[in-house]
C-alpha atoms as a PDB file:
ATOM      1  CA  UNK A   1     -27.220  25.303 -11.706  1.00  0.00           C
ATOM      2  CA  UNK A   2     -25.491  21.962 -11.070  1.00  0.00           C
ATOM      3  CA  UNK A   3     -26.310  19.955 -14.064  1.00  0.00           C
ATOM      4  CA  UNK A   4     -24.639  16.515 -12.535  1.00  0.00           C
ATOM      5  CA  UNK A   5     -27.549  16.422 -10.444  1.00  0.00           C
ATOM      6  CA  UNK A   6     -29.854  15.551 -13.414  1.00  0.00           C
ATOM      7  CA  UNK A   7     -27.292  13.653 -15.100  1.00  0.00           C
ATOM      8  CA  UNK A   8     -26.949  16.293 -18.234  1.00  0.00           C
ATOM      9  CA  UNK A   9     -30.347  15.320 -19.798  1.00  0.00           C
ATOM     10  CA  UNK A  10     -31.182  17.979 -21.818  1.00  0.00           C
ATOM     11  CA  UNK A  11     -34.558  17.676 -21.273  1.00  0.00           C
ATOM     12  CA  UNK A  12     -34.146  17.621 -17.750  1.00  0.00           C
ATOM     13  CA  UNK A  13     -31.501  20.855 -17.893  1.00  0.00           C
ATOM     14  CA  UNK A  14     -34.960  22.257 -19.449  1.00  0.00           C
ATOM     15  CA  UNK A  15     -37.778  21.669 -16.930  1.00  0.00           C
ATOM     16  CA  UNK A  16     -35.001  22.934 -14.304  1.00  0.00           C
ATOM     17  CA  UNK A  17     -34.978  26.191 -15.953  1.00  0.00           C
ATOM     18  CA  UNK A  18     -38.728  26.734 -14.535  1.00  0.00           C
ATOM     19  CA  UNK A  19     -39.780  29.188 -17.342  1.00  0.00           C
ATOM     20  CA  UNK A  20     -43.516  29.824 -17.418  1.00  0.00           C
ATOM     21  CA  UNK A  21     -44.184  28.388 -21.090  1.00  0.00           C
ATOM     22  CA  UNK A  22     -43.395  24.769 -22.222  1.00  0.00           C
ATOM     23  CA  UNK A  23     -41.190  24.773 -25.656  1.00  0.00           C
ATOM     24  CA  UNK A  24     -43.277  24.477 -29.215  1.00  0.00           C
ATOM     25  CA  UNK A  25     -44.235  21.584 -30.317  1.00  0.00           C
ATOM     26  CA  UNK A  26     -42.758  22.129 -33.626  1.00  0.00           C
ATOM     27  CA  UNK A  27     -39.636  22.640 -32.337  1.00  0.00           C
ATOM     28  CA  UNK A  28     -39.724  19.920 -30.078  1.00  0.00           C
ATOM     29  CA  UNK A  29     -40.095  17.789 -32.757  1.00  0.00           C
ATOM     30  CA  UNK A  30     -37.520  19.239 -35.328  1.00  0.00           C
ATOM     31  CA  UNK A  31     -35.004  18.194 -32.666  1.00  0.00           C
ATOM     32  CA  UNK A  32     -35.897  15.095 -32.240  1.00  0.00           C
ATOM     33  CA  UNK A  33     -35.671  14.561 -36.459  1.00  0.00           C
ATOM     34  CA  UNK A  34     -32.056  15.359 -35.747  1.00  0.00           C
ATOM     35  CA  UNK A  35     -31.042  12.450 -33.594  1.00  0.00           C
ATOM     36  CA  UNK A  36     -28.787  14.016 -31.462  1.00  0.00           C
ATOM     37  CA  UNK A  37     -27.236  16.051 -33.919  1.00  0.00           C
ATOM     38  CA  UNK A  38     -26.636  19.900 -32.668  1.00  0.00           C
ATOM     39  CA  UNK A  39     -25.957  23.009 -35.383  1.00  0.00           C
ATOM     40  CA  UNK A  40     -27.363  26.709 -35.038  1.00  0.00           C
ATOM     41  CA  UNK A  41     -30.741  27.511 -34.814  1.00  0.00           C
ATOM     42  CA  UNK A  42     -32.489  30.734 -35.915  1.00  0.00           C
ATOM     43  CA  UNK A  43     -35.895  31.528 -33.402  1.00  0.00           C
ATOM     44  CA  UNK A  44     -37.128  34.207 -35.357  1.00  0.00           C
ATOM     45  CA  UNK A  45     -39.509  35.946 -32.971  1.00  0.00           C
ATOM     46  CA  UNK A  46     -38.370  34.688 -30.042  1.00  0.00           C
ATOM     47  CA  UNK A  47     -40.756  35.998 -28.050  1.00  0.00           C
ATOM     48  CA  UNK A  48     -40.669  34.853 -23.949  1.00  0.00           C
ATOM     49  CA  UNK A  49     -37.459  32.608 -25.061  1.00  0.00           C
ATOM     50  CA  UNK A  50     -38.993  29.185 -24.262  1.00  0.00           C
ATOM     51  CA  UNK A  51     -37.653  27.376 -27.415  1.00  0.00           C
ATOM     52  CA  UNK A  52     -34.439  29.115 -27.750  1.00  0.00           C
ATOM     53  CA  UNK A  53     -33.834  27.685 -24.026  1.00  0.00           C
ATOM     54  CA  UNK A  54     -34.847  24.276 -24.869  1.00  0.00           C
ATOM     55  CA  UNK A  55     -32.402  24.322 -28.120  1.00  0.00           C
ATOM     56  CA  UNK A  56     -29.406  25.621 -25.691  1.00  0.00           C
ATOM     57  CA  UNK A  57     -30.555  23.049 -23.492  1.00  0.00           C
ATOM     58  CA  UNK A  58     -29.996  20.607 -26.393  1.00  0.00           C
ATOM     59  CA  UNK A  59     -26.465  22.283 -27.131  1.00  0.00           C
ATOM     60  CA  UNK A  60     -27.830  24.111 -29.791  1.00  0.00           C
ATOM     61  CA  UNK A  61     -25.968  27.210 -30.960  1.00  0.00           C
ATOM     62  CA  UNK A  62     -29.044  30.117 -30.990  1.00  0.00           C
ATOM     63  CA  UNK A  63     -29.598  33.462 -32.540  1.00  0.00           C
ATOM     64  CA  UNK A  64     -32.694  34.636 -31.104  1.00  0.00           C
ATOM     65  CA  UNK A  65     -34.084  37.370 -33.785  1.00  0.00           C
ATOM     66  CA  UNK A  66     -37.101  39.854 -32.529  1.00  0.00           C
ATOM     67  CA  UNK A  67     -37.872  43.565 -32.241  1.00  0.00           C
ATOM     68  CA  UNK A  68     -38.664  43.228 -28.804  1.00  0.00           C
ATOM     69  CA  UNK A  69     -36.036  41.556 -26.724  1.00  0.00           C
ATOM     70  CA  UNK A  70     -37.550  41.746 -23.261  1.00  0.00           C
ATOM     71  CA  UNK A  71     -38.692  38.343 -23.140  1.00  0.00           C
ATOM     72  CA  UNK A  72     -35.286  37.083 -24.102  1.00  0.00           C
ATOM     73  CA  UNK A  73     -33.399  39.087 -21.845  1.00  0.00           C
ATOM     74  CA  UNK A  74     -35.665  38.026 -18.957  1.00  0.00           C
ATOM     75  CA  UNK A  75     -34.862  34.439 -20.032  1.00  0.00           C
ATOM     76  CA  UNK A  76     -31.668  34.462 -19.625  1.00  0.00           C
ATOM     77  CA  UNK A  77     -31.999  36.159 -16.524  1.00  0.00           C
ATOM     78  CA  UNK A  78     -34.185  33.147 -15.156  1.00  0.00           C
ATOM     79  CA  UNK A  79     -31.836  30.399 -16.213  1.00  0.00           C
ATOM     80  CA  UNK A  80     -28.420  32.140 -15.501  1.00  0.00           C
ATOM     81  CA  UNK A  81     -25.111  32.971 -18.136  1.00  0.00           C
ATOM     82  CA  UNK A  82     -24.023  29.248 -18.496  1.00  0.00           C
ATOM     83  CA  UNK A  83     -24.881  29.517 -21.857  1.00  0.00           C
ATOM     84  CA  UNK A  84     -24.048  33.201 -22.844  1.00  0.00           C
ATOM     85  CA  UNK A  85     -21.979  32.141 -25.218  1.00  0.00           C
ATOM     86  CA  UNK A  86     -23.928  29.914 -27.464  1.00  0.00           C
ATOM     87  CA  UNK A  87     -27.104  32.644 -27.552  1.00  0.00           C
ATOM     88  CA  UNK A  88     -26.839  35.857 -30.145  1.00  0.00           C
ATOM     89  CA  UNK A  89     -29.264  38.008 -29.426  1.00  0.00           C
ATOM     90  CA  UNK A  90     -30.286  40.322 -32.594  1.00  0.00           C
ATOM     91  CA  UNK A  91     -32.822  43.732 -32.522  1.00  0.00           C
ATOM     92  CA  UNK A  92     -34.509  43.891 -35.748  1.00  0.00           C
ATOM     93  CA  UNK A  93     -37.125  43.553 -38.061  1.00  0.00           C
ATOM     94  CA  UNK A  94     -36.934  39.978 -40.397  1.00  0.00           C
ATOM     95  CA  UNK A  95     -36.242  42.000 -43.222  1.00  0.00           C
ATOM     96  CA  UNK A  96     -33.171  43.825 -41.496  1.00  0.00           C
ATOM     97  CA  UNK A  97     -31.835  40.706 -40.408  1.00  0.00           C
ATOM     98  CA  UNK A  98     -29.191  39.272 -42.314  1.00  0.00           C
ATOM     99  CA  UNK A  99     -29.903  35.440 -42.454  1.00  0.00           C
ATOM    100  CA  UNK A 100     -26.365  33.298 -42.211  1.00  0.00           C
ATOM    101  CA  UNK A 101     -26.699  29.583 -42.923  1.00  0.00           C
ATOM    102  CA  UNK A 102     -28.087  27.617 -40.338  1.00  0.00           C
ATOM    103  CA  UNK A 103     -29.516  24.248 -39.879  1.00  0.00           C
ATOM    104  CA  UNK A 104     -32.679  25.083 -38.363  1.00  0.00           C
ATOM    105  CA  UNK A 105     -34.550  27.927 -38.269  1.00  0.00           C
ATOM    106  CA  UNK A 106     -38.117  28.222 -36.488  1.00  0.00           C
ATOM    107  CA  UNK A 107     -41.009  30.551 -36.641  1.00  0.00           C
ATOM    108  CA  UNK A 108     -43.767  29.974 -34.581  1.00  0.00           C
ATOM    109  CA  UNK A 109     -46.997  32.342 -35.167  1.00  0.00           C
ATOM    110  CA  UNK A 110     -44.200  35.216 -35.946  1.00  0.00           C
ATOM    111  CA  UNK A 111     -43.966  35.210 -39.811  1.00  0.00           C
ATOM    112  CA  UNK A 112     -47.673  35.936 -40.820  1.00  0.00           C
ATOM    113  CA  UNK A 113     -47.000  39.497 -38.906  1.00  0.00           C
ATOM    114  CA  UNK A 114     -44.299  40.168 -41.071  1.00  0.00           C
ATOM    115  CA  UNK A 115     -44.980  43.468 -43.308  1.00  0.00           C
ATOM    116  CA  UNK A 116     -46.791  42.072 -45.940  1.00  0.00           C
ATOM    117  CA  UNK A 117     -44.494  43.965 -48.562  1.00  0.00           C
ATOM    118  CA  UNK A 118     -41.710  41.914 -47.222  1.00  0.00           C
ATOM    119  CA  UNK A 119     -43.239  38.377 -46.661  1.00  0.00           C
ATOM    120  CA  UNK A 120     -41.553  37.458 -50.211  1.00  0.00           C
ATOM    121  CA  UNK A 121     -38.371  38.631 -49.619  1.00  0.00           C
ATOM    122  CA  UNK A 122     -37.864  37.569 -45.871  1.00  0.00           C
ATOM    123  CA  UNK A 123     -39.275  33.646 -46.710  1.00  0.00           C
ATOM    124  CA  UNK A 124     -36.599  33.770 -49.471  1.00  0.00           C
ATOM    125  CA  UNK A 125     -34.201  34.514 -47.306  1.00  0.00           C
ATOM    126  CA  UNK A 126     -35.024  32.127 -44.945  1.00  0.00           C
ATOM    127  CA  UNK A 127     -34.817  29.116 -47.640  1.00  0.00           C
ATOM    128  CA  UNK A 128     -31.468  30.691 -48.925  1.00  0.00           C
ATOM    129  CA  UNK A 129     -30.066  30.034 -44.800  1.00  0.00           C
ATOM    130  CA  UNK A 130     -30.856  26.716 -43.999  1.00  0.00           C
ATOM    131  CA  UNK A 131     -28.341  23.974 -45.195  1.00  0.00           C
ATOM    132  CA  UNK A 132     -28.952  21.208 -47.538  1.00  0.00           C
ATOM    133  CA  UNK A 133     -30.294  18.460 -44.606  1.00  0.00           C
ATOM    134  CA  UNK A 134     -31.339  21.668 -42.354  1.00  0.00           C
ATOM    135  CA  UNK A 135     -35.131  22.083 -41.214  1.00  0.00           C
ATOM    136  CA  UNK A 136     -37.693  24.976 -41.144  1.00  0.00           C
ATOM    137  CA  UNK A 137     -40.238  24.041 -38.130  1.00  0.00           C
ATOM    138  CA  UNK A 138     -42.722  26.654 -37.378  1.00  0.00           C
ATOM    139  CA  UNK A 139     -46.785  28.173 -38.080  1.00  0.00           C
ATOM    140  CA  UNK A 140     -48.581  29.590 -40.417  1.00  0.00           C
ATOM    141  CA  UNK A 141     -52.497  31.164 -40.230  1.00  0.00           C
ATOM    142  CA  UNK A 142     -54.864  29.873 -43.046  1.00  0.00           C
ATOM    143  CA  UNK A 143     -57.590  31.726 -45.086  1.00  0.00           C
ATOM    144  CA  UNK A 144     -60.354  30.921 -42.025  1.00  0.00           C
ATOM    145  CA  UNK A 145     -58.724  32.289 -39.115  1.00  0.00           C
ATOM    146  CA  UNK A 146     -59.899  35.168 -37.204  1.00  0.00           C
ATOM    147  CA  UNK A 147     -56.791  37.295 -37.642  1.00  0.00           C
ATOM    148  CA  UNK A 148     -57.978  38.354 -41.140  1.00  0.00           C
ATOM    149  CA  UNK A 149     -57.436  41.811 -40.699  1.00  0.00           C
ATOM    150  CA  UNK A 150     -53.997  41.975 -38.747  1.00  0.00           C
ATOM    151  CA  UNK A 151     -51.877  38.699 -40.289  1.00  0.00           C
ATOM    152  CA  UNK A 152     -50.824  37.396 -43.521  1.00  0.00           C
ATOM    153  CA  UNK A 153     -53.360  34.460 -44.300  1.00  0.00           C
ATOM    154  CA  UNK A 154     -52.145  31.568 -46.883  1.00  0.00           C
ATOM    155  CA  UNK A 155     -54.274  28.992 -48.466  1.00  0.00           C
ATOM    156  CA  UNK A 156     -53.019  25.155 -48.845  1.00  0.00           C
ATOM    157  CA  UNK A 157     -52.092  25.624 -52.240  1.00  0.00           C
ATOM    158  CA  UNK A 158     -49.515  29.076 -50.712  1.00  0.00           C
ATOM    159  CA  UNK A 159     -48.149  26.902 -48.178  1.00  0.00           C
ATOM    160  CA  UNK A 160     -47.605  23.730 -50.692  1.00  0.00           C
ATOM    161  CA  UNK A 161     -45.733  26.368 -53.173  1.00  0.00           C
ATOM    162  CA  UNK A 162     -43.677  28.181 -50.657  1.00  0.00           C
ATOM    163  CA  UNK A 163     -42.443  24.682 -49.456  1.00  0.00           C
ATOM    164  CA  UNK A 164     -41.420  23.078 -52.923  1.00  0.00           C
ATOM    165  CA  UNK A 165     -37.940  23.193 -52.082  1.00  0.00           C
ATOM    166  CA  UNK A 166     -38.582  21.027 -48.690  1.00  0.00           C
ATOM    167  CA  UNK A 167     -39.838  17.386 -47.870  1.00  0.00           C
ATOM    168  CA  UNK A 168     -42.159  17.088 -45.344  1.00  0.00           C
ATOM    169  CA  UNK A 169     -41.197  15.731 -41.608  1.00  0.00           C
ATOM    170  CA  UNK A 170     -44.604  17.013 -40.741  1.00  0.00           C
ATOM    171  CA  UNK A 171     -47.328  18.275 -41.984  1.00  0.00           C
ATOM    172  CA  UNK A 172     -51.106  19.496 -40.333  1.00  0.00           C
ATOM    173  CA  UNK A 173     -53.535  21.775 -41.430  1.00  0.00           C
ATOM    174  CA  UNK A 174     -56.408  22.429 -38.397  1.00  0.00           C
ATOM    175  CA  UNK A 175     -58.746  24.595 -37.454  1.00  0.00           C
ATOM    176  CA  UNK A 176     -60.669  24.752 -33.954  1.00  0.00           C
ATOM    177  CA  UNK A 177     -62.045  27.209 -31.580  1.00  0.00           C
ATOM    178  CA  UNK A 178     -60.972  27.935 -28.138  1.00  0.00           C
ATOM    179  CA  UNK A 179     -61.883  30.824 -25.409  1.00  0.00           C
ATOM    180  CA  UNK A 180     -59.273  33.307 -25.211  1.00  0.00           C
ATOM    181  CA  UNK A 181     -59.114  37.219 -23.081  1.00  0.00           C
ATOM    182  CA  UNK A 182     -59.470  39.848 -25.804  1.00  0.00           C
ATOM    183  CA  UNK A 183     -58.045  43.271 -25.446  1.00  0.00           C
ATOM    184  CA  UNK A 184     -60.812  44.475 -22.766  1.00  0.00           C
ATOM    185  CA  UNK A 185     -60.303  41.478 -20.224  1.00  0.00           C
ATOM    186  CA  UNK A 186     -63.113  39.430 -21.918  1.00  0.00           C
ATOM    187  CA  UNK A 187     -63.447  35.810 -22.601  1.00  0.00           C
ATOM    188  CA  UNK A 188     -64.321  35.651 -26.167  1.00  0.00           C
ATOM    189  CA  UNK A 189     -64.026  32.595 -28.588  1.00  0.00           C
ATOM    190  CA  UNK A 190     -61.694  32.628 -31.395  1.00  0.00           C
ATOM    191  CA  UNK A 191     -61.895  30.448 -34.539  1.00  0.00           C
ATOM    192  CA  UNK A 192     -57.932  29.214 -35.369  1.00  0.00           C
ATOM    193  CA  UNK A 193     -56.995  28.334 -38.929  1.00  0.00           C
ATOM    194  CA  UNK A 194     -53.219  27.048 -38.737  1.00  0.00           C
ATOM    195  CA  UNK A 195     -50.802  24.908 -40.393  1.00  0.00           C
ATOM    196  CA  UNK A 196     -47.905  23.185 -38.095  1.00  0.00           C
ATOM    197  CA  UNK A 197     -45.024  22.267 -40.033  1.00  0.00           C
ATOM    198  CA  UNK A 198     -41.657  20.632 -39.867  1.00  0.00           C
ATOM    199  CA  UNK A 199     -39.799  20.140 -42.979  1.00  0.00           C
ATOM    200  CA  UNK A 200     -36.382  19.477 -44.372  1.00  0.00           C
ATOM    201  CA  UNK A 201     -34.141  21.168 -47.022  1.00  0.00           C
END
């Protein structure tokens, strides 16, 4: 990749990357919060990599933290080693990681399938990383979505009590329906109950 042909914009360094999904919203917007300013991020379930490539675009230092690494490693693949050595890849459960301090960490629709047993212990954890100044930008499921019986659901009052320790960049509680493929290949509709959230330590 020759990055003086789009000038170093890091948003442009990202579109030339041509990965299939567009970064989260959330995390789009925790960078922005930061004015320019760079640290280490935490993606914890990175998933396909999208937002751990748009923080690396942004010269974000990023330790991408999942139990499946495929989508990371294919990632990489698709936007070369030119920044091997900001990205830490880690194998593990949430509560096998060991969380350093970090400025941002982000969890988008990866903590409510933590082991319930855990959930405590890994969101502690996760306060106990990020810096004073540092943001948490990710998604929870509320009480009324349809994963009831395979995700940790939290009410408002949950999500208002986990994040006493935080002031709010952003907050949004919504709920809507949309057609998705279920596990046989059929479109079905799916009632979503989330909270988006950016908010700073």
């Amino acid at each position: 990749m020759i990055l003086s042909l789009i000038d170093n914009n890091p948003n442009e360094i990202f579109k030339s990357f041509n990965l299939k999904m567009p970064p989260r919203p959330m995390v789009v917007k925790a960078l922005e919060l930061f004015n320019g300013r760079t640290g280490t991020m935490i993606d914890l379930g990175a998933g396909a990599g999208s937002d751990c490539a748009y923080c690396l675009a942004h010269n974000w230092e990023v330790i991408a933290v999942d139990i499946n690494i495929s989508g990371i490693e294919t990632m990489l693949k698709v936007i070369g080693d030119i920044y091997s050595d900001r990205i830490t890849i880690v194998k593990k459960r949430f509560n096998n990681f060991i969380f350093p301090p970090v400025d941002l960490i982000v969890a988008n629709y990866s903590l409510p399938f933590c082991d319930v047993a855990h959930f405590p212990m890994v969101w502690e954890n996760i306060k106990n990383s990020i810096k004073p100044g540092g943001r948490f930008a990710g998604t929870f499921f509320g009480l009324n979505d349809d994963f009831k019986k395979r995700a940790i659901l939290l009410s408002s009052d949950q999500i208002q009590a986990m994040f006493t320790d935080f002031e709010y960049d952003y907050y949004s509680e919504d709920e809507q329906e949309s057609e998705v493929i279920d596990n046989t290949g059929n479109e079905v509709f799916r009632h979503w109950h989330t909270y988006q959230i950016v908010a700073r330590k």
